[in-house]
N, C-alpha and C. Protein backbone atom coordinates (compact mmCIF):
# COMPACT_ATOMS: atom_id res chain seq x y z
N UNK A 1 -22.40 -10.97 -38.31
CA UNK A 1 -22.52 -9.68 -37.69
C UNK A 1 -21.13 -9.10 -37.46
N UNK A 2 -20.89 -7.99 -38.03
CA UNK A 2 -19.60 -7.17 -37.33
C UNK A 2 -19.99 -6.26 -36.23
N UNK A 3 -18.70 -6.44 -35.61
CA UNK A 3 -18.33 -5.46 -34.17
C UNK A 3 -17.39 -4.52 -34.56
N UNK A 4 -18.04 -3.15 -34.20
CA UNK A 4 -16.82 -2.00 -34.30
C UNK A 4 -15.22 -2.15 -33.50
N UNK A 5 -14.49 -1.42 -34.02
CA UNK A 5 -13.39 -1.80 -33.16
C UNK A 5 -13.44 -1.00 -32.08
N UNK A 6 -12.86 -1.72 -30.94
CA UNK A 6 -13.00 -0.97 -29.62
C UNK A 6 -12.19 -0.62 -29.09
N UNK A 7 -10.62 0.18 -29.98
CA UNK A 7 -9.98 0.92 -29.75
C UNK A 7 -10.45 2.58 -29.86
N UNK A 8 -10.24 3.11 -28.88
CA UNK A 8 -10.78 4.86 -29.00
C UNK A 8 -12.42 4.70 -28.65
N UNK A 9 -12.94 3.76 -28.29
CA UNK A 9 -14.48 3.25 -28.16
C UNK A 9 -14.37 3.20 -26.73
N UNK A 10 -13.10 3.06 -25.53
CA UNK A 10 -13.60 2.30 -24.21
C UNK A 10 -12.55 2.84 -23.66
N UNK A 11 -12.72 3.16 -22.71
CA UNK A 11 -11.60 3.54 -21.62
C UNK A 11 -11.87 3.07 -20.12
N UNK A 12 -11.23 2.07 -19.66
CA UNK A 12 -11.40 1.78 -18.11
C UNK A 12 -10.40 2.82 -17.41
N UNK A 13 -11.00 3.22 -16.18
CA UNK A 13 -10.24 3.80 -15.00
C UNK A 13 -10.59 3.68 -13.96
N UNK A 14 -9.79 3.28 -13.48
CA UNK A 14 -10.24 2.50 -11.54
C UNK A 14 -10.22 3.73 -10.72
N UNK A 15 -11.35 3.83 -10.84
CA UNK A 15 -11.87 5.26 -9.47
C UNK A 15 -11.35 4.96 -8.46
N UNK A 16 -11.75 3.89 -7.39
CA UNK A 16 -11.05 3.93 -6.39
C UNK A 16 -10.75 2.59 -6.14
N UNK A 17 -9.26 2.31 -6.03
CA UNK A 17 -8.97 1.49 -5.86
C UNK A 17 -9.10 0.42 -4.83
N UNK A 18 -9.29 -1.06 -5.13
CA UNK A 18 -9.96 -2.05 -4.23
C UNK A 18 -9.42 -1.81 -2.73
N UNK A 19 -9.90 -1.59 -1.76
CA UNK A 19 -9.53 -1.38 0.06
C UNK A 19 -10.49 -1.37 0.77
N UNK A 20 -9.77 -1.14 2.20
CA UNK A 20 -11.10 -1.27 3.06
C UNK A 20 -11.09 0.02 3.38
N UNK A 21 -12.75 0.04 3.12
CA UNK A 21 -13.27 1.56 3.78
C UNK A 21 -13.27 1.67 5.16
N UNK A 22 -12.59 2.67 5.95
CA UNK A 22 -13.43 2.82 7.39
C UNK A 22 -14.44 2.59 8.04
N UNK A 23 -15.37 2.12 8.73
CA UNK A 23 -16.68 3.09 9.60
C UNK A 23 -16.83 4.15 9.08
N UNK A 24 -17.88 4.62 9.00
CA UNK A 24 -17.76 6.42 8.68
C UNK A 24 -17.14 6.86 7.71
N UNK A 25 -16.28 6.33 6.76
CA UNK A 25 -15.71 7.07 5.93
C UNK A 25 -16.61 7.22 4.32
N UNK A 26 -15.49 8.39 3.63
CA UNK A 26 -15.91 8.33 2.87
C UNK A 26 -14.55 8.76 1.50
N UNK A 27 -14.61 7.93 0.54
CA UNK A 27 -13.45 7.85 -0.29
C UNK A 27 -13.95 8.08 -1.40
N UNK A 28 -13.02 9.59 -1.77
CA UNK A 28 -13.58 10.24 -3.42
C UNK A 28 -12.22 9.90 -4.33
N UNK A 29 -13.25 10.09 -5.73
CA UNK A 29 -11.89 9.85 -7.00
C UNK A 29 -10.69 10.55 -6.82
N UNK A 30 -10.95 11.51 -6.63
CA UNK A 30 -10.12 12.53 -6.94
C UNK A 30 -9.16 12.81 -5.85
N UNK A 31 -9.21 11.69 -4.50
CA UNK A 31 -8.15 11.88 -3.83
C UNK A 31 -6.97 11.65 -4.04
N UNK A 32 -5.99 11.73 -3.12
CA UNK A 32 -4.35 11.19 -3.38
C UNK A 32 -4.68 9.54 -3.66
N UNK A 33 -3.84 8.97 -4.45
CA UNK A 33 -3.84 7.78 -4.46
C UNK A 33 -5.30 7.04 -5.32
N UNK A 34 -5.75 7.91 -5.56
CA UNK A 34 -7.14 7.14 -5.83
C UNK A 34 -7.15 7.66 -7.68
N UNK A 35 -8.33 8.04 -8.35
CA UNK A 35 -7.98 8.52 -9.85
C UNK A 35 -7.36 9.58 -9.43
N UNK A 36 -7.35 10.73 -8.30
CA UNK A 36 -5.92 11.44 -8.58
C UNK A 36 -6.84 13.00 -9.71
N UNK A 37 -8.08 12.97 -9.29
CA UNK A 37 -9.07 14.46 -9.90
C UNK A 37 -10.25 13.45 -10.98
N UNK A 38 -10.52 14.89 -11.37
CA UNK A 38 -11.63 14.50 -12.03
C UNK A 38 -11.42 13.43 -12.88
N UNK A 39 -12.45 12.61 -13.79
CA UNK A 39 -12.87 11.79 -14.38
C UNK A 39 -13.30 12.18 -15.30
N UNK A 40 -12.02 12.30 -16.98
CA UNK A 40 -12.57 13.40 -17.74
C UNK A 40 -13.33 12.35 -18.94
N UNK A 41 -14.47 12.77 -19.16
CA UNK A 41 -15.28 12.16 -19.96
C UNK A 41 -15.24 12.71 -21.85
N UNK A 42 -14.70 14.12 -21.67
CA UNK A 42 -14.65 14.39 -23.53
C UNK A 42 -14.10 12.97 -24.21
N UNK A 43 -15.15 13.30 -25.18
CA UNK A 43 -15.29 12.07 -26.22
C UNK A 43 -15.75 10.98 -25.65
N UNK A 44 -16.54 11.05 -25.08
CA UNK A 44 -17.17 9.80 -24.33
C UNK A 44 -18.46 10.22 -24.08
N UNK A 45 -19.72 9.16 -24.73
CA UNK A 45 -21.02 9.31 -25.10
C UNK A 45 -21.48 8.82 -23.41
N UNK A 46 -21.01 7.54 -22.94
CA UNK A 46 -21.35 7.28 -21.75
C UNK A 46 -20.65 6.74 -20.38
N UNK A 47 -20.86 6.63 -19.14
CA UNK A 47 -20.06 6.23 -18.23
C UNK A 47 -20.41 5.51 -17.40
N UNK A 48 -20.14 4.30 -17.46
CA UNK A 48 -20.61 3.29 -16.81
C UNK A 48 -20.33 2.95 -15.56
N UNK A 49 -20.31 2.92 -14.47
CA UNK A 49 -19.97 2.97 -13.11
C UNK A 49 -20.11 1.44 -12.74
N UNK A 50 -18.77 1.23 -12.57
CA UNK A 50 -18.99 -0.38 -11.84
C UNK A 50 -18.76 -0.56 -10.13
N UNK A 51 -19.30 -1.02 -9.20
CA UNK A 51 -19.23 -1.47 -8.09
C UNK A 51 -18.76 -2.73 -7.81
N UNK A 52 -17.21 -3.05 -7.28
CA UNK A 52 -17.29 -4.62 -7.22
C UNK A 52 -17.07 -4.25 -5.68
N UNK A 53 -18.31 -4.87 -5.11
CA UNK A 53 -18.39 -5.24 -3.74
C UNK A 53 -18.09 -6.58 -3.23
N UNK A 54 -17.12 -6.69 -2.11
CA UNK A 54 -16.72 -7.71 -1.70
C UNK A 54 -17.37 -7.33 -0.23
N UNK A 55 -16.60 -7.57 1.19
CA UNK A 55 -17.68 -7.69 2.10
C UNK A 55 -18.19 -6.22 2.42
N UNK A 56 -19.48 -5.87 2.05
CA UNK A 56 -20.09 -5.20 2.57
C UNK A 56 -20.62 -4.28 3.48
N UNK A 57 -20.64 -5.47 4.32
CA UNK A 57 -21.50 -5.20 5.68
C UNK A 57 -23.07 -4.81 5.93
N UNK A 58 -24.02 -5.42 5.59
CA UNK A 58 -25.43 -5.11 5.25
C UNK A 58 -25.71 -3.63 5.48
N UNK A 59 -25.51 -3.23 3.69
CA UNK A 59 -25.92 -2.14 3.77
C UNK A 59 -25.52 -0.43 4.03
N UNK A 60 -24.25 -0.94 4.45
CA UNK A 60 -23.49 0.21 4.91
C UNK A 60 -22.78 1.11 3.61
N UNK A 61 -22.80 0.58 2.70
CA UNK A 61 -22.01 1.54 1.52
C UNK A 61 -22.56 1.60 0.27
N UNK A 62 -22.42 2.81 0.32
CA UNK A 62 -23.36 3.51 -1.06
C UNK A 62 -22.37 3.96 -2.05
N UNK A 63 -22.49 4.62 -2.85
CA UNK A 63 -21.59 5.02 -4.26
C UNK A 63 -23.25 6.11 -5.06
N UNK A 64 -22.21 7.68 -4.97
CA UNK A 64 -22.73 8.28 -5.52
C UNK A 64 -21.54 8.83 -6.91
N UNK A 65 -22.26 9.86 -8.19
CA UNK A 65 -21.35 10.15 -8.99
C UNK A 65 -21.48 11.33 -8.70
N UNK A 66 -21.10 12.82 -9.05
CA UNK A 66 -21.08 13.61 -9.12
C UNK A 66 -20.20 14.90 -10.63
N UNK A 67 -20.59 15.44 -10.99
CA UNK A 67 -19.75 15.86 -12.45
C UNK A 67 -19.68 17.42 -11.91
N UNK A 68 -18.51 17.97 -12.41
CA UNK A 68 -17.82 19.64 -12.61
C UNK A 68 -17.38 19.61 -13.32
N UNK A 69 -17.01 21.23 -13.75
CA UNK A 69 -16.34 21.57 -15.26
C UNK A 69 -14.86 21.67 -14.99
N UNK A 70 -14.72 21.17 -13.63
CA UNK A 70 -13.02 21.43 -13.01
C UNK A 70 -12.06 20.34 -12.72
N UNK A 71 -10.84 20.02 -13.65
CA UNK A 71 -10.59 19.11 -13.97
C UNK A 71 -10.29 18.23 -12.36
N UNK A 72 -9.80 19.16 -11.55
CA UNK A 72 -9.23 18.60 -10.00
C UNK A 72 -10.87 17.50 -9.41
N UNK A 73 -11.71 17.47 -10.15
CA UNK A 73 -12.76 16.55 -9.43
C UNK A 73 -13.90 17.02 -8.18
N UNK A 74 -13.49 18.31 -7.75
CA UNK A 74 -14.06 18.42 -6.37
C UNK A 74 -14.48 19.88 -6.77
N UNK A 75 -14.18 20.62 -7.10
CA UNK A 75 -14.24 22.10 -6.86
C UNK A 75 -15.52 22.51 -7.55
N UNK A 76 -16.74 22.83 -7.08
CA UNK A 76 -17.91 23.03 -7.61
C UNK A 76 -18.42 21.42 -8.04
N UNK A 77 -18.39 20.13 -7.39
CA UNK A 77 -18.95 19.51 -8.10
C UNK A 77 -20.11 18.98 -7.44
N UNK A 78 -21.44 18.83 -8.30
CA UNK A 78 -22.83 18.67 -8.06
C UNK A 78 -22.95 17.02 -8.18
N UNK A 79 -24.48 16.89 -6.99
CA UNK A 79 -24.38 15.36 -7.64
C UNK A 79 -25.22 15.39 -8.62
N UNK A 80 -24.87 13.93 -9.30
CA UNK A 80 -25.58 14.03 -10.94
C UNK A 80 -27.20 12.90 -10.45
N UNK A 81 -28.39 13.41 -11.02
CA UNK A 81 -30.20 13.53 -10.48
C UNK A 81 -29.77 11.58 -11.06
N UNK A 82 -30.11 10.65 -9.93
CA UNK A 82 -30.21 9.28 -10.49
C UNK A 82 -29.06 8.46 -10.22
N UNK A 83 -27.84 8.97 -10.37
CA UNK A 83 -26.39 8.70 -10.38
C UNK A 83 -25.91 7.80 -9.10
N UNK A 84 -26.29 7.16 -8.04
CA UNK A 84 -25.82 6.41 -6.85
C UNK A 84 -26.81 5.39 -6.19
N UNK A 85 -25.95 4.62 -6.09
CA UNK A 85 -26.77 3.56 -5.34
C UNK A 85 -26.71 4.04 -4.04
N UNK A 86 -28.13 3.81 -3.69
CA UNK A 86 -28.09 4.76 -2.16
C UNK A 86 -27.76 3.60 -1.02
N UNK A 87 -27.55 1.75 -1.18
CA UNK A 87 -27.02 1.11 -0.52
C UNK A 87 -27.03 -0.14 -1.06
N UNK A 88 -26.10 -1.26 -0.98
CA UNK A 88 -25.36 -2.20 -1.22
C UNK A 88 -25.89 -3.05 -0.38
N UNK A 89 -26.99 -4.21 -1.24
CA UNK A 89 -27.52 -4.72 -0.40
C UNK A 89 -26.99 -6.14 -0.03
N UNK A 90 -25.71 -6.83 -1.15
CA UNK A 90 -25.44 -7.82 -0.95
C UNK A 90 -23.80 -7.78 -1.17
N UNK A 91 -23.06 -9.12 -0.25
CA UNK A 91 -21.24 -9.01 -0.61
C UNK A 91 -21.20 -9.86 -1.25
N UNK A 92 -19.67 -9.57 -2.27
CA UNK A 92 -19.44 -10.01 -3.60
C UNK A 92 -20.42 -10.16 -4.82
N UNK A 93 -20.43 -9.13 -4.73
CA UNK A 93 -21.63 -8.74 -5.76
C UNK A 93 -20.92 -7.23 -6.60
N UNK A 94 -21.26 -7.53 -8.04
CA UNK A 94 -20.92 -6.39 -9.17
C UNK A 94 -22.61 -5.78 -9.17
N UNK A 95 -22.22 -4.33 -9.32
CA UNK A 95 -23.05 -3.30 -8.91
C UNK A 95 -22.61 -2.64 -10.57
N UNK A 96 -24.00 -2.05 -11.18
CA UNK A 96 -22.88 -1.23 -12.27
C UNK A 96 -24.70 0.20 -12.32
N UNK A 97 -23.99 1.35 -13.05
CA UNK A 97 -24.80 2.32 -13.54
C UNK A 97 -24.55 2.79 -14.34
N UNK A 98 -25.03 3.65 -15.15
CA UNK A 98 -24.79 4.15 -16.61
C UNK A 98 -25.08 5.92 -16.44
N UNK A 99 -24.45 6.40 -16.78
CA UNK A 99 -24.49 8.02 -16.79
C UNK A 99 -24.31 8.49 -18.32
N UNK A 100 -25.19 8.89 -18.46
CA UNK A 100 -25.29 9.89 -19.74
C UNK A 100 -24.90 10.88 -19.82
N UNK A 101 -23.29 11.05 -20.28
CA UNK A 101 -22.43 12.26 -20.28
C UNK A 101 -23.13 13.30 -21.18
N UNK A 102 -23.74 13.16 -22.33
CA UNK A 102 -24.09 14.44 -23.06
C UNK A 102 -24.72 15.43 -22.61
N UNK A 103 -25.28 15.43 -20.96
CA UNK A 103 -26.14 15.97 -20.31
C UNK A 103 -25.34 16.78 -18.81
N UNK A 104 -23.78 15.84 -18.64
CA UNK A 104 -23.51 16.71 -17.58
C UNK A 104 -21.75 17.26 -18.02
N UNK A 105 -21.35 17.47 -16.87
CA UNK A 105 -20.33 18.76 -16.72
C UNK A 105 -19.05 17.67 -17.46
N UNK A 106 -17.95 18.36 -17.73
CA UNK A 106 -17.26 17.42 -18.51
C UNK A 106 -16.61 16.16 -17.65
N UNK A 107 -16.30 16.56 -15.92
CA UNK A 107 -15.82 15.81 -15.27
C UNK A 107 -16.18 15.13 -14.25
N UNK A 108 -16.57 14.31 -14.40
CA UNK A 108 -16.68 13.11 -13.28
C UNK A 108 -16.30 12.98 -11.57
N UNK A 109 -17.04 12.66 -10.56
CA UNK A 109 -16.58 12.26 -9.37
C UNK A 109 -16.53 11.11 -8.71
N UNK A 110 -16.20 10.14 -8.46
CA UNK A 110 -17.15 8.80 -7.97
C UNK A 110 -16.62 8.85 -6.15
N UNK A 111 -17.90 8.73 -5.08
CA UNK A 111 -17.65 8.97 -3.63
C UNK A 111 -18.67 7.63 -3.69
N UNK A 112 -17.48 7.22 -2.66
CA UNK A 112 -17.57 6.08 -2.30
C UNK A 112 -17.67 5.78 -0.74
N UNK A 113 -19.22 5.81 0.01
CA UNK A 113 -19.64 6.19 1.15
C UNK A 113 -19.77 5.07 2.15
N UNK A 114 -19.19 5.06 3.42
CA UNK A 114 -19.22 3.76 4.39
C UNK A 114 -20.12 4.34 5.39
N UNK A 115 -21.15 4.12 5.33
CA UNK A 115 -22.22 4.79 6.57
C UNK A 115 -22.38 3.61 7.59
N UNK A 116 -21.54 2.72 7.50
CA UNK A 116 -21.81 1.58 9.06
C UNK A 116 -20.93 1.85 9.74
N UNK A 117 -21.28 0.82 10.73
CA UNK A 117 -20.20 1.22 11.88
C UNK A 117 -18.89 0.15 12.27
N UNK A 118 -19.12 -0.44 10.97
CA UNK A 118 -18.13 -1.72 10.69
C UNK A 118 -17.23 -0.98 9.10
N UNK A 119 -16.58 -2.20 9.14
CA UNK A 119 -15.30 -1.61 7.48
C UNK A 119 -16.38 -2.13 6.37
N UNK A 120 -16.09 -2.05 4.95
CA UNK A 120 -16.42 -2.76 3.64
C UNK A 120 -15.29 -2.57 3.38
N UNK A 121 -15.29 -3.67 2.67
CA UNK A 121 -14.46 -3.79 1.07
C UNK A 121 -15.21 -3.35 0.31
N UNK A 122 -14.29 -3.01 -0.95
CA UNK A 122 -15.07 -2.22 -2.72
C UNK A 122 -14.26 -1.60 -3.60
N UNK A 123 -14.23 -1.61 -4.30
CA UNK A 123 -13.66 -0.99 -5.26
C UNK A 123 -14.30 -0.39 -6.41
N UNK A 124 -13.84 1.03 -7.13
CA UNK A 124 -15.08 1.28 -7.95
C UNK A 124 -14.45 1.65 -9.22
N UNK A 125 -14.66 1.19 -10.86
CA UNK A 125 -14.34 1.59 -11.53
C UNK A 125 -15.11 2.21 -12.69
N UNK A 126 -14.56 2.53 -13.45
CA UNK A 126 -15.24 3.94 -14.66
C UNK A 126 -15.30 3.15 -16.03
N UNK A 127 -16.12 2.81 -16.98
CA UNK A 127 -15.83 2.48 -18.20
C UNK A 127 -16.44 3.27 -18.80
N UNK A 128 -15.63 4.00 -19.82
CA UNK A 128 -15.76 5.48 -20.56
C UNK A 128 -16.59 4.54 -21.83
N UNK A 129 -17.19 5.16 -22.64
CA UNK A 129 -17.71 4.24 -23.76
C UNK A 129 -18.34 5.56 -24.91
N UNK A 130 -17.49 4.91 -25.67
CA UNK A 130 -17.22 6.30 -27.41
C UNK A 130 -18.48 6.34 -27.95
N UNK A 131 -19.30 5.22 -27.97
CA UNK A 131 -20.51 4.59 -28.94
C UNK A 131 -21.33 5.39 -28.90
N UNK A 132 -22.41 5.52 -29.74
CA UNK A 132 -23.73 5.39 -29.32
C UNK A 132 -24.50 4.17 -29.67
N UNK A 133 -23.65 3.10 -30.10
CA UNK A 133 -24.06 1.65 -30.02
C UNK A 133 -24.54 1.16 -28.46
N UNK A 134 -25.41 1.05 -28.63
CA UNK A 134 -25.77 1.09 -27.04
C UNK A 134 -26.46 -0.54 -26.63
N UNK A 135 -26.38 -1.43 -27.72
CA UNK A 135 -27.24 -2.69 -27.58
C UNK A 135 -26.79 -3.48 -26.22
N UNK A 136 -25.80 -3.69 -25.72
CA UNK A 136 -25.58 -4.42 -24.51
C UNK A 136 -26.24 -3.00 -23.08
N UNK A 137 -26.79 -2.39 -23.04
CA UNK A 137 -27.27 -1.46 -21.98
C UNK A 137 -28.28 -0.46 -22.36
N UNK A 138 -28.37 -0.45 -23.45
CA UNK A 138 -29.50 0.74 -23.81
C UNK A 138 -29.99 1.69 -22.52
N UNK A 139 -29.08 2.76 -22.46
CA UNK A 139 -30.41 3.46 -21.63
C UNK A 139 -30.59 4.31 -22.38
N UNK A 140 -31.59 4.59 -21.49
CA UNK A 140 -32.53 6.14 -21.92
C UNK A 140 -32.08 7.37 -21.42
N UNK A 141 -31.39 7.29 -20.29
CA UNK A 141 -30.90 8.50 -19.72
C UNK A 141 -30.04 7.71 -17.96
N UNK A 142 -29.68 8.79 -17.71
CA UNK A 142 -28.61 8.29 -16.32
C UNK A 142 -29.73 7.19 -15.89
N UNK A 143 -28.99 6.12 -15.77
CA UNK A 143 -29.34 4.72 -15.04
C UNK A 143 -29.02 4.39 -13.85
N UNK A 144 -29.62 4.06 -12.82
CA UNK A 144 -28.77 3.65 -11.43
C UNK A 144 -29.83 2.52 -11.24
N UNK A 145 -29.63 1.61 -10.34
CA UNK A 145 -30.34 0.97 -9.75
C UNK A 145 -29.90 -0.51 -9.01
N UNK A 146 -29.97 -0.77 -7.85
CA UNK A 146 -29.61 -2.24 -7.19
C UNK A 146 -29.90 -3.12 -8.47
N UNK A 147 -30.96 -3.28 -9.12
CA UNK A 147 -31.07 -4.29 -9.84
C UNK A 147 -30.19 -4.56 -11.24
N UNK A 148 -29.25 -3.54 -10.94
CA UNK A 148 -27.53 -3.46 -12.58
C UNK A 148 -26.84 -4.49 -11.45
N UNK A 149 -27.13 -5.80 -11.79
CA UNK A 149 -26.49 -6.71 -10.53
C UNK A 149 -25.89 -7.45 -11.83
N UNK A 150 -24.60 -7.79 -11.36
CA UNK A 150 -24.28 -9.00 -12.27
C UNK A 150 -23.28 -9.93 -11.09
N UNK A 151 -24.00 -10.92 -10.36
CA UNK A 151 -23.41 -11.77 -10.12
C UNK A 151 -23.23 -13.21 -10.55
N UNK A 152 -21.62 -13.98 -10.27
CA UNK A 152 -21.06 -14.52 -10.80
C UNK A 152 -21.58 -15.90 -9.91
């Protein structure tokens, strides 16, 4: 069996980099320090959203995506129908979703939400993907769900 080459096929970008979230907070891509704006997807069939959750806190942090046509990440941007785990049910645990760019705005958001009243750890990153080889994930359309678990 051959494998395409997976140069110009994959692009990682660390949305937000591994820290502790606040209580209450909430940490988008496109801040200072973080990807720094939108999450530009041209030439990229899909976007895979990874969650590496370390401690948690039962439940307290969610991860939604959101896409605009504005490269800064924020300005008009909608959330995308499917796109977020609405909560994190376990720590040290990889979380992942799949977004079907052919369907939304060119740029990307990833918000990264602490609704407890304690900190999490997390970190969230982006894998851009050229293909429409889709055999390791096949979806059908934007994917989210607790059960994109891959623990180690």
């Amino acid at each position: 069996m051959s494998y395409p080459d997976l140069q110009g096929q994959v692009q990682v970008v660390q949305a937000i980099k591994p820290q502790v979230v606040a209580a209450s907070d909430t940490i988008d891509s496109n801040e200072s320090g973080e990807a720094n704006g939108g999450i530009d997807t041209k030439g990229f069939r899909y976007a895979v959203i990874v969650l590496n959750g370390g401690d948690v806190n039962a439940l307290g942090t969610a991860v939604k995506v959101q896409a605009t046509s504005n490269s800064d990440g924020s300005t008009g941007a909608t959330d995308i129908t499917g796109a977020a785990f609405a909560a994190i049910p376990a720590d040290d645990t990889v979380y992942y979703g799949v977004v079907d760019t052919s369907s939304t705005a060119r740029y990307l958001n990833v918000n990264l939400v602490n609704a407890a009243t304690n900190t999490a750890t997390c970190s969230v990153s982006v894998l851009l993907w050229a293909s429409d080889d889709t055999r390791n994930f096949a979806p059908t359309a934007t994917t989210f769900a607790v059960g994109g678990v891959y623990d180690a």
